[in-house]
Structure formats: C-alpha cells, structure tokens
C-alpha atoms as a PDB file:
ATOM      1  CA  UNK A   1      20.463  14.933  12.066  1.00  0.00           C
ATOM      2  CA  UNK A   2      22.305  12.826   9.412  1.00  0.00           C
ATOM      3  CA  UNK A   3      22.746   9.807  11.945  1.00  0.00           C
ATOM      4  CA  UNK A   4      19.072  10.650  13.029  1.00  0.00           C
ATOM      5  CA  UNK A   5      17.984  10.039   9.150  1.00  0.00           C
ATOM      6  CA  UNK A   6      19.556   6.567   8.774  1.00  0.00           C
ATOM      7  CA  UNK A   7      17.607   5.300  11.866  1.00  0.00           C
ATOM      8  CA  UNK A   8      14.182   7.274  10.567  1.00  0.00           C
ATOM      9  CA  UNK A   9      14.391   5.047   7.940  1.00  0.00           C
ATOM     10  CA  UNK A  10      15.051   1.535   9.662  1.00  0.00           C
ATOM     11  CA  UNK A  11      12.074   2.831  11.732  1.00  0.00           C
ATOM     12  CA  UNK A  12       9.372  -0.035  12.508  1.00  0.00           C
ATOM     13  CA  UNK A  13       6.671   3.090  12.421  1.00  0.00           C
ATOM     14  CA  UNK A  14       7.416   4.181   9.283  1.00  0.00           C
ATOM     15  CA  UNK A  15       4.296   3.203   6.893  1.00  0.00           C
ATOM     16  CA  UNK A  16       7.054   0.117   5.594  1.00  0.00           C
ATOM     17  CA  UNK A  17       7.217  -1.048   9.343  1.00  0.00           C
ATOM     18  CA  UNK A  18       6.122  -4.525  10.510  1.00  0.00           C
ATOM     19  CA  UNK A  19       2.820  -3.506  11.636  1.00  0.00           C
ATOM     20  CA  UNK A  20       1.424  -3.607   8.580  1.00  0.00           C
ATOM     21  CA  UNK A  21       4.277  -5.951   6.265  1.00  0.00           C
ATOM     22  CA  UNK A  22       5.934  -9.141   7.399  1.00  0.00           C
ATOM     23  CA  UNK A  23       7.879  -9.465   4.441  1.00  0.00           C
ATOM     24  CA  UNK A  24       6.461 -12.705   3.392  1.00  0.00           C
ATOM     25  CA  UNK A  25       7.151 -14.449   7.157  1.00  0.00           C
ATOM     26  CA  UNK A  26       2.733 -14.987   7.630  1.00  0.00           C
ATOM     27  CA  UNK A  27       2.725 -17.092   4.087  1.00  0.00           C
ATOM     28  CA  UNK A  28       5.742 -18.528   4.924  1.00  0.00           C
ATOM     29  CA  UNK A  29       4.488 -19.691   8.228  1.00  0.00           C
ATOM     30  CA  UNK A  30       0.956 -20.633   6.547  1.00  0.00           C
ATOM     31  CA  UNK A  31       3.085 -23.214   4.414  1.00  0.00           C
ATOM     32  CA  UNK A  32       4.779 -24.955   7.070  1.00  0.00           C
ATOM     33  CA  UNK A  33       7.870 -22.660   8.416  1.00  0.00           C
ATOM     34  CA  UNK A  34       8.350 -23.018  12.076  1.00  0.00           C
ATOM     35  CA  UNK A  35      10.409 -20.782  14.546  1.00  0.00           C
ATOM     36  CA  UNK A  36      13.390 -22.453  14.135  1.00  0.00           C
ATOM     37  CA  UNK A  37      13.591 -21.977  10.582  1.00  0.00           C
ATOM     38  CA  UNK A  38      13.292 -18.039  10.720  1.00  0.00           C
ATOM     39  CA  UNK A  39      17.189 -17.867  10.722  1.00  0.00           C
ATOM     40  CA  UNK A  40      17.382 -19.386   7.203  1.00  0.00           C
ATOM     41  CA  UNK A  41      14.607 -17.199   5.963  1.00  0.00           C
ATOM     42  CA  UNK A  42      16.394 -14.379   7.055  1.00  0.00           C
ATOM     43  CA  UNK A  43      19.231 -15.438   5.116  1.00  0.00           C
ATOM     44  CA  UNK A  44      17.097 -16.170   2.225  1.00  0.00           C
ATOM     45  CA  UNK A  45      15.698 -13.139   1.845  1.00  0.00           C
ATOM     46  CA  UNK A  46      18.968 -11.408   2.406  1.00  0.00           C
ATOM     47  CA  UNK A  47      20.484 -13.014  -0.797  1.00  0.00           C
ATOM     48  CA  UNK A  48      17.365 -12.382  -2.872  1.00  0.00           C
ATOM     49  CA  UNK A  49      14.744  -9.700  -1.978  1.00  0.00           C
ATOM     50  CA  UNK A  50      17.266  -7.369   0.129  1.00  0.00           C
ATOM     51  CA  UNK A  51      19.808  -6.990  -2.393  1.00  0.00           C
ATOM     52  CA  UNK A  52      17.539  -5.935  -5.367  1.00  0.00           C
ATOM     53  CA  UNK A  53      15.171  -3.665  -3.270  1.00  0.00           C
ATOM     54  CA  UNK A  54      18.407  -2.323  -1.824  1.00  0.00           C
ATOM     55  CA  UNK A  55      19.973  -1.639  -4.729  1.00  0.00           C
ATOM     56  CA  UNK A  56      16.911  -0.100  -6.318  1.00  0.00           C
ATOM     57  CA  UNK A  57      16.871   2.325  -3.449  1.00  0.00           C
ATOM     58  CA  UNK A  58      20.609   3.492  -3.833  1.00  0.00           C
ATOM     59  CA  UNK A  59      19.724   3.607  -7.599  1.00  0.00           C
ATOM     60  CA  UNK A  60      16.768   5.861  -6.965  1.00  0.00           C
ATOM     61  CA  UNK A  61      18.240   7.914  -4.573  1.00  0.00           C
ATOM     62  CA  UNK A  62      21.310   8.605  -7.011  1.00  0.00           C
ATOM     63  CA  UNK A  63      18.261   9.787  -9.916  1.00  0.00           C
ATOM     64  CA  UNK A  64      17.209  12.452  -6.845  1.00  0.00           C
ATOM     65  CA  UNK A  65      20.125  13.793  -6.991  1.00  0.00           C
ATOM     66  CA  UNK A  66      20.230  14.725 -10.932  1.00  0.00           C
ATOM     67  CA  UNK A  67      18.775  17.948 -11.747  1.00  0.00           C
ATOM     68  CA  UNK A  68      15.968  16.881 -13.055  1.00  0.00           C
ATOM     69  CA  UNK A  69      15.186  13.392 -10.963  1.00  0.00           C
ATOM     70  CA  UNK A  70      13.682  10.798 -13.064  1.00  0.00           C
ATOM     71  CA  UNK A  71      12.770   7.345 -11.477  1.00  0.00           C
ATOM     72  CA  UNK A  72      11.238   5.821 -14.397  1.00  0.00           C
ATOM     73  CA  UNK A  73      14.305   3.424 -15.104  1.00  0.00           C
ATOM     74  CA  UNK A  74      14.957   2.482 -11.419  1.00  0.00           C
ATOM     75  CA  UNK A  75      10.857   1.577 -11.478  1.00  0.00           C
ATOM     76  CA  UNK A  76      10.620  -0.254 -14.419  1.00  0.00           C
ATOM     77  CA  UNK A  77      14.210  -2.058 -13.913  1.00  0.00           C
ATOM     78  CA  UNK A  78      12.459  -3.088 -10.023  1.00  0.00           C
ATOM     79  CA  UNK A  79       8.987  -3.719 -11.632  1.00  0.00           C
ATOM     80  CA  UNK A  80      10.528  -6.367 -13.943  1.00  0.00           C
ATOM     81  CA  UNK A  81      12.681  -8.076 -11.170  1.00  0.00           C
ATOM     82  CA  UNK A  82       9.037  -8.476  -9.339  1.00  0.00           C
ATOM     83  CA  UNK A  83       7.126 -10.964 -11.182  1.00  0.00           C
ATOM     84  CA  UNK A  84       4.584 -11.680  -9.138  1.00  0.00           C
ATOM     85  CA  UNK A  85       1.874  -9.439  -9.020  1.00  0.00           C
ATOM     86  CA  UNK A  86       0.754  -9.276  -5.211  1.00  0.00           C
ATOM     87  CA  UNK A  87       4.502  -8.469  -4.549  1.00  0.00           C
ATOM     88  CA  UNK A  88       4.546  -5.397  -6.690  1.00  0.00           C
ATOM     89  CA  UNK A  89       1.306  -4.528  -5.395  1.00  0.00           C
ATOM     90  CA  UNK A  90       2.246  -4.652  -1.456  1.00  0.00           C
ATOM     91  CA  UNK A  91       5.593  -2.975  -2.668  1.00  0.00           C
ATOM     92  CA  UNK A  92       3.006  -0.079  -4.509  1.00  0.00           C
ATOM     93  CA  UNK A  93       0.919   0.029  -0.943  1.00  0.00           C
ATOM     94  CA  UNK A  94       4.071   0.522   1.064  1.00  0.00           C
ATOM     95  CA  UNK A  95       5.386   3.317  -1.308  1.00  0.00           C
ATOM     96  CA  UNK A  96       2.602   5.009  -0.803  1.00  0.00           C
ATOM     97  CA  UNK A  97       3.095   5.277   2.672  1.00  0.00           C
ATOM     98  CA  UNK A  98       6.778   6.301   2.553  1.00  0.00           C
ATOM     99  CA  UNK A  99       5.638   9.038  -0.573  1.00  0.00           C
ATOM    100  CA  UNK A 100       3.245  10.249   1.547  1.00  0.00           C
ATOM    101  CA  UNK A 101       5.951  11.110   4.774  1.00  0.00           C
ATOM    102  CA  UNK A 102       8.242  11.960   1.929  1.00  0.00           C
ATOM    103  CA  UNK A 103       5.420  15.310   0.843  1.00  0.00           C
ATOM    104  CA  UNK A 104       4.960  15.610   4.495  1.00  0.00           C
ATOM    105  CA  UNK A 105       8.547  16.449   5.237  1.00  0.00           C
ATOM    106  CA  UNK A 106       9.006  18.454   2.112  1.00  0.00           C
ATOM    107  CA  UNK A 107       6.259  18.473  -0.581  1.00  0.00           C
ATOM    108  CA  UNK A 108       8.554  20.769  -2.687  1.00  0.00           C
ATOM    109  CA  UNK A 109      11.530  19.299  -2.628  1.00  0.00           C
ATOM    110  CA  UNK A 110      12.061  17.791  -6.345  1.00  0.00           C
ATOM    111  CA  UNK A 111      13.032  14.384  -5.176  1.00  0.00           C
ATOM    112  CA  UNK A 112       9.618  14.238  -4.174  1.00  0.00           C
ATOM    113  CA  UNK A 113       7.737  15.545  -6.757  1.00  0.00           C
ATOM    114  CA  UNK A 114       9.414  13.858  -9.499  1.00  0.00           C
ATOM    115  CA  UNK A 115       7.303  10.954  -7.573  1.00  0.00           C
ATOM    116  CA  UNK A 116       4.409  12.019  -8.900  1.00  0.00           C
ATOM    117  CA  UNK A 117       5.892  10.870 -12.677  1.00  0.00           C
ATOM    118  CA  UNK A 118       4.958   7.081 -11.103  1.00  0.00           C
ATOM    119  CA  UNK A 119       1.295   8.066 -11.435  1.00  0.00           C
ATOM    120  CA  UNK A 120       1.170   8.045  -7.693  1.00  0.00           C
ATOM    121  CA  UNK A 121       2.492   4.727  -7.334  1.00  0.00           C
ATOM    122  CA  UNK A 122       6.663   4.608  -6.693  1.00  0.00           C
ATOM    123  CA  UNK A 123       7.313   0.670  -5.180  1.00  0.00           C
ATOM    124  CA  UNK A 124       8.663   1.034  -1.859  1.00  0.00           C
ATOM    125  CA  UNK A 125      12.370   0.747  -2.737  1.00  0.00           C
ATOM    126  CA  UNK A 126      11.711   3.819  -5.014  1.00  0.00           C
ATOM    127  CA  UNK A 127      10.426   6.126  -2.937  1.00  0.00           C
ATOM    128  CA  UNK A 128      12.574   5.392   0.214  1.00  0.00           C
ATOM    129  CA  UNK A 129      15.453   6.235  -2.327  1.00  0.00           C
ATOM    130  CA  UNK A 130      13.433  10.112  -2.612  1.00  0.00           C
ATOM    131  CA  UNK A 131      12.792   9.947   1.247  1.00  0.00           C
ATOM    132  CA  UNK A 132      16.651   9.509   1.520  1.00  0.00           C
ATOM    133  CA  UNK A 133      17.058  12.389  -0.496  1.00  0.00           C
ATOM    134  CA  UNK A 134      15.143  14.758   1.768  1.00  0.00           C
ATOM    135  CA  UNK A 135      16.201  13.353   5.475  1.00  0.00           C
ATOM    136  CA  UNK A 136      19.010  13.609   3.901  1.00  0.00           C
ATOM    137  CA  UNK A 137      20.735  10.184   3.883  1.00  0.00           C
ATOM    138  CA  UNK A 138      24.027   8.835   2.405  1.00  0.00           C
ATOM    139  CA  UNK A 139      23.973   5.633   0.219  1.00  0.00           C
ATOM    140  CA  UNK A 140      25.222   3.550   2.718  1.00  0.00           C
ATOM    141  CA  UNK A 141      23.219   4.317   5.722  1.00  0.00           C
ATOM    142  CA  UNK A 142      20.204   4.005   2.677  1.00  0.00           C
ATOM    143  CA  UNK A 143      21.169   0.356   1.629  1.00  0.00           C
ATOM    144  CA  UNK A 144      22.101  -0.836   5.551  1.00  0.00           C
ATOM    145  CA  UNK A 145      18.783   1.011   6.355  1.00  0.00           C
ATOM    146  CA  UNK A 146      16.734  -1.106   3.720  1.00  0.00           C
ATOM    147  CA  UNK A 147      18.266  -4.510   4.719  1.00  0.00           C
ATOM    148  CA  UNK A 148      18.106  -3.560   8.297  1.00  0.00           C
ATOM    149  CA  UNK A 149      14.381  -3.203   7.642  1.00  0.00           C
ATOM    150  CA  UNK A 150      14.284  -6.396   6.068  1.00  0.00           C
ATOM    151  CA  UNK A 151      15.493  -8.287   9.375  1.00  0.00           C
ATOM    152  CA  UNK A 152      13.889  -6.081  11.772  1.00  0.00           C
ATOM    153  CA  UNK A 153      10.798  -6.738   9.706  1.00  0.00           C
ATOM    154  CA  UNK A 154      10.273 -10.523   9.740  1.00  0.00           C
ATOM    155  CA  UNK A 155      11.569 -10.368  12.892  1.00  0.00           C
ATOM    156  CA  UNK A 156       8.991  -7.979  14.623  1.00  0.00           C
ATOM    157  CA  UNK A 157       6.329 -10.185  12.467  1.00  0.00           C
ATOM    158  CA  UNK A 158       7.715 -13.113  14.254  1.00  0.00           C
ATOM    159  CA  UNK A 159       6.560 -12.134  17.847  1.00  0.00           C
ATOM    160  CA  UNK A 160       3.133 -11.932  16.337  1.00  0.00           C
ATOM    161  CA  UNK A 161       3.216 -14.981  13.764  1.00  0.00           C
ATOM    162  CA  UNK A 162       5.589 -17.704  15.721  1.00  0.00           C
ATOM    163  CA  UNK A 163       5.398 -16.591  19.660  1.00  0.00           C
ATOM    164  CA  UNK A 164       8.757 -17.106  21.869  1.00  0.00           C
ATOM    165  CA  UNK A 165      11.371 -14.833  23.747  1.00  0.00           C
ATOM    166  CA  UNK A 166      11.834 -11.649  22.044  1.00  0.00           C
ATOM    167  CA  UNK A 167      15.873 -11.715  22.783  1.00  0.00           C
ATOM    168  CA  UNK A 168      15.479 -14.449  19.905  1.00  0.00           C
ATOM    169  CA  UNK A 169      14.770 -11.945  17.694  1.00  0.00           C
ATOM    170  CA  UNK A 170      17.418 -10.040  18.705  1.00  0.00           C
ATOM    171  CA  UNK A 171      19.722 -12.799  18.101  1.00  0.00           C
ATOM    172  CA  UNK A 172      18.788 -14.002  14.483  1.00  0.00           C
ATOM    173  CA  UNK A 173      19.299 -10.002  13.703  1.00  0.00           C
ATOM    174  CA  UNK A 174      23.184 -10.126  15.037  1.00  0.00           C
ATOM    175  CA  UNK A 175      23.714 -13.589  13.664  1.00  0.00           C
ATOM    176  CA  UNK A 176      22.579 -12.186   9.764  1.00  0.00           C
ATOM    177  CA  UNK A 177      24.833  -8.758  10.630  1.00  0.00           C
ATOM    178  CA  UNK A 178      27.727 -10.452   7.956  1.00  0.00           C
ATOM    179  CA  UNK A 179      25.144 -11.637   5.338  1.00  0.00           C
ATOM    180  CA  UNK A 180      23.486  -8.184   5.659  1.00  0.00           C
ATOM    181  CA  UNK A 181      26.666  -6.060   5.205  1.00  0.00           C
ATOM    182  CA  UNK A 182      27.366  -8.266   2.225  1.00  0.00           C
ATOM    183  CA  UNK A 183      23.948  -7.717   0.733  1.00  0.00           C
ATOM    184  CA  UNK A 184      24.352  -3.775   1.665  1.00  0.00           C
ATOM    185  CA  UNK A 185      27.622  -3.879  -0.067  1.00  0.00           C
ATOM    186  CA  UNK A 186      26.685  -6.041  -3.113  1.00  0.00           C
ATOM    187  CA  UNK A 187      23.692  -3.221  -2.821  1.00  0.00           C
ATOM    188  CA  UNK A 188      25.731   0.044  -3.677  1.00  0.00           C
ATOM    189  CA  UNK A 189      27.927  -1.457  -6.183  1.00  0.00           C
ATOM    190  CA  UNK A 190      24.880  -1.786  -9.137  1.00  0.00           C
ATOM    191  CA  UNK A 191      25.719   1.241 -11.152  1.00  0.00           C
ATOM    192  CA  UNK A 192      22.651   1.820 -13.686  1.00  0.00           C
ATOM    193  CA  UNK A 193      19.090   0.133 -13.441  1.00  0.00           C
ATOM    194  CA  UNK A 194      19.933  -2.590 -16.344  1.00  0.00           C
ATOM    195  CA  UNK A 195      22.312  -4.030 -14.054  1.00  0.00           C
ATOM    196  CA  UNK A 196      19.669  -4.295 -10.834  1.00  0.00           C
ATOM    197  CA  UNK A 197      20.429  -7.974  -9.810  1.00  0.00           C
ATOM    198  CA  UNK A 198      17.369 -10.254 -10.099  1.00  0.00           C
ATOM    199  CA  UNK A 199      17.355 -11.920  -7.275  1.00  0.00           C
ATOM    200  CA  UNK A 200      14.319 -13.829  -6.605  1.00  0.00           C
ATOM    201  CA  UNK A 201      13.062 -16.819  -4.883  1.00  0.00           C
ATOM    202  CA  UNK A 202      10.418 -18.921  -6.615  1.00  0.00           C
ATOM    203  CA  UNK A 203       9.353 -20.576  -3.418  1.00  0.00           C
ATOM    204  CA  UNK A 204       8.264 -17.128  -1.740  1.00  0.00           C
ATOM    205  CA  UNK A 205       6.759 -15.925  -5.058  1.00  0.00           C
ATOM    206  CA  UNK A 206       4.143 -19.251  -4.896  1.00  0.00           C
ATOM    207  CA  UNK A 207       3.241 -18.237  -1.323  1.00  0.00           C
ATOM    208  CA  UNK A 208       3.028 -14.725  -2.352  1.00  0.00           C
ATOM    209  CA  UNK A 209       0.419 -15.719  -4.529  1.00  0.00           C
ATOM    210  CA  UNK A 210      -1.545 -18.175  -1.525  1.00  0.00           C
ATOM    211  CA  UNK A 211      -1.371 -15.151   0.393  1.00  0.00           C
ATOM    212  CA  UNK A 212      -2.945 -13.001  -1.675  1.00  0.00           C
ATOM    213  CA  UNK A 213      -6.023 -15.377  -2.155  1.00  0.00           C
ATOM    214  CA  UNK A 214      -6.447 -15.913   1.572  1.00  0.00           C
ATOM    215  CA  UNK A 215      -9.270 -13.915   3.311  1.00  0.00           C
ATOM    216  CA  UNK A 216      -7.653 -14.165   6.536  1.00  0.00           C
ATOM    217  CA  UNK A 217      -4.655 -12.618   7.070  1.00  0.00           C
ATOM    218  CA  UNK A 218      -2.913 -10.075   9.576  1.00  0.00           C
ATOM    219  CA  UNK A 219      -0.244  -8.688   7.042  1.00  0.00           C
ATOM    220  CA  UNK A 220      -0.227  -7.237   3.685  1.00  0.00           C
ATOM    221  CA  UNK A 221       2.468  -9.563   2.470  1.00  0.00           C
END
C-alpha cells in the first residue's frame, strides 16, 4: 500500500490533476510560448514553484505528525511566498479538492481535521501534506510526488494546449528527472516554515494575473 500511496498522489485524477490545472502552461501559451519551449518551462517551474510547494508539503506533512497538528505556520509561510492573488486562489480551489479525498479516506483522522483550522481553505501544498499523512506516505515519495505532479501536469495540459506526439511528453518528463530530484531534494531539506524558499517567477505571476481576467479559458490556472 505504501508504494500504492506515492503514486495516488502523482495521480492525474486526483482533484490537483491536469484536467482541471495546467500549472500556468494555458497563460503561458496565451503570451507567446510555443511547443518547443515547454522544456524550459518545465525547468522553470522546477526551480521556482516546485521547490516551495514541495517543501510546504513535507513541512505540512511533518505538523500531521505532532500530536496536536497545526498547519497555520506552513499556510501562512506558503501564503506569503504566493503573491499573486489568482495563484493562491487556484492553489485554495485545488486544496479543496485534495481536503475533500483527504475526509473521504478518513474524516477522523487528526491530520485531517486539523484542516478545518484553515477555515476550509488549506492551499494545495497544505493539504496534500495531511493527505500524505493518511495514505500514509513518506517525505520523499511526498516531495517526488509533488514535483512529479508538476511535470506530469503541464505536460498532460500540453496535449490539450500545444497538440503533437504524446511520446514528447514523455520525453521532456525524463529529460527534467535530474532537475526534479534536485528540487525534491532541495524540497525535504527546509526544516521550519520561516525558512520555506521563495522561489518565484515574476514573469508567470504577470500571466497569472492575464489569466485570471480572461473569460475564456480551459484551465483554472
């Protein structure tokens, strides 16, 4: 079940997966990126977004484990590394999602029901560190899962956004497999939420915000 767990939560179905979040690949395309420059987003996003929401995660699902989990720290510490106010609020939509498998699976449990402290509203990073908790999941398989999901992500949303042989895909995921263990790694060494890094990329915070003022759109962010 444990090795089950760490690919639950790399899962494209979960309410995170790329059906719903391209992790900012549709604004990116809507400014100009093209197919061949989904490689250097990937890396991109691996030295920025990955590492902080990965690290958040591992921080959160440490708090789970305390005996009387409080995520308040990891939220605000994540909250303040996301500036821009659509990204919090996709982040908010997609925790929802992952709180509400989390009750599912075990509504008691009180990794999960310290949730409820967030006023109902844990950013994704946040509650897949409770949902780790309950599968249950070690730190590393959480921060591989999270970056995993961050490739697997953009490059699901690619099929839709930027059309062309899936076995690209495929490829830009093992070609980033170095950058992402790096990230992962970087990931679990953070020890409280004052030292989250914040890691963010201007560029994808201004299309963020285009995004969020278009009225047609197939993604959340």
């Amino acid at each position: 079940m444990a090795s089950l767990a760490a690919l639950l939560l790399g899962d494209g179905r979960l309410p995170v997966g790329a059906y719903t979040y391209s992790a900012g690949l549709e604004p990116a395309v809507a400014a100009g990126l093209t197919r061949d420059d989904v490689p250097a987003l990937l890396m991109a996003r691996l030295r920025t977004t990955a590492v902080t929401e990965a690290a958040a995660a591992v921080l959160a699902l440490r708090a789970a484990g305390e005996d009387r989990p409080d995520y308040r720290p990891v939220q605000r510490a994540l909250a303040a590394r996301t500036p821009v106010a659509p990204q919090r609020t996709a982040s908010a939509a997609l925790g929802r999602g992952v709180h509400r498998l989390a009750r599912r699976l075990a509504p008691a449990h009180p990794a999960v029901t310290a949730l409820s402290a967030l006023d109902g509203r844990p950013l994704r990073p946040v509650a897949l560190g409770a949902l780790a908790a309950v599968l249950p999941a070690t730190e590393e398989e959480l921060a591989h899962a999270v970056v995993y999901d961050e490739l697997q992500t953009i490059a699901s949303a690619a099929l839709k956004l930027l059309p062309g042989d899936p076995l690209d895909s495929v490829a830009w995921i093992l070609a980033a497999e170095p950058e992402a263990a790096r990230a992962a790694g970087t990931a679990l060494a953070v020890r409280s939420p004052g030292l989250l890094p914040a890691r963010t990329a201007p560029l994808t915070e201004q299309w963020a915000l285009d995004h969020a003022r278009r009225e047609r759109r197939l993604f959340l962010a």
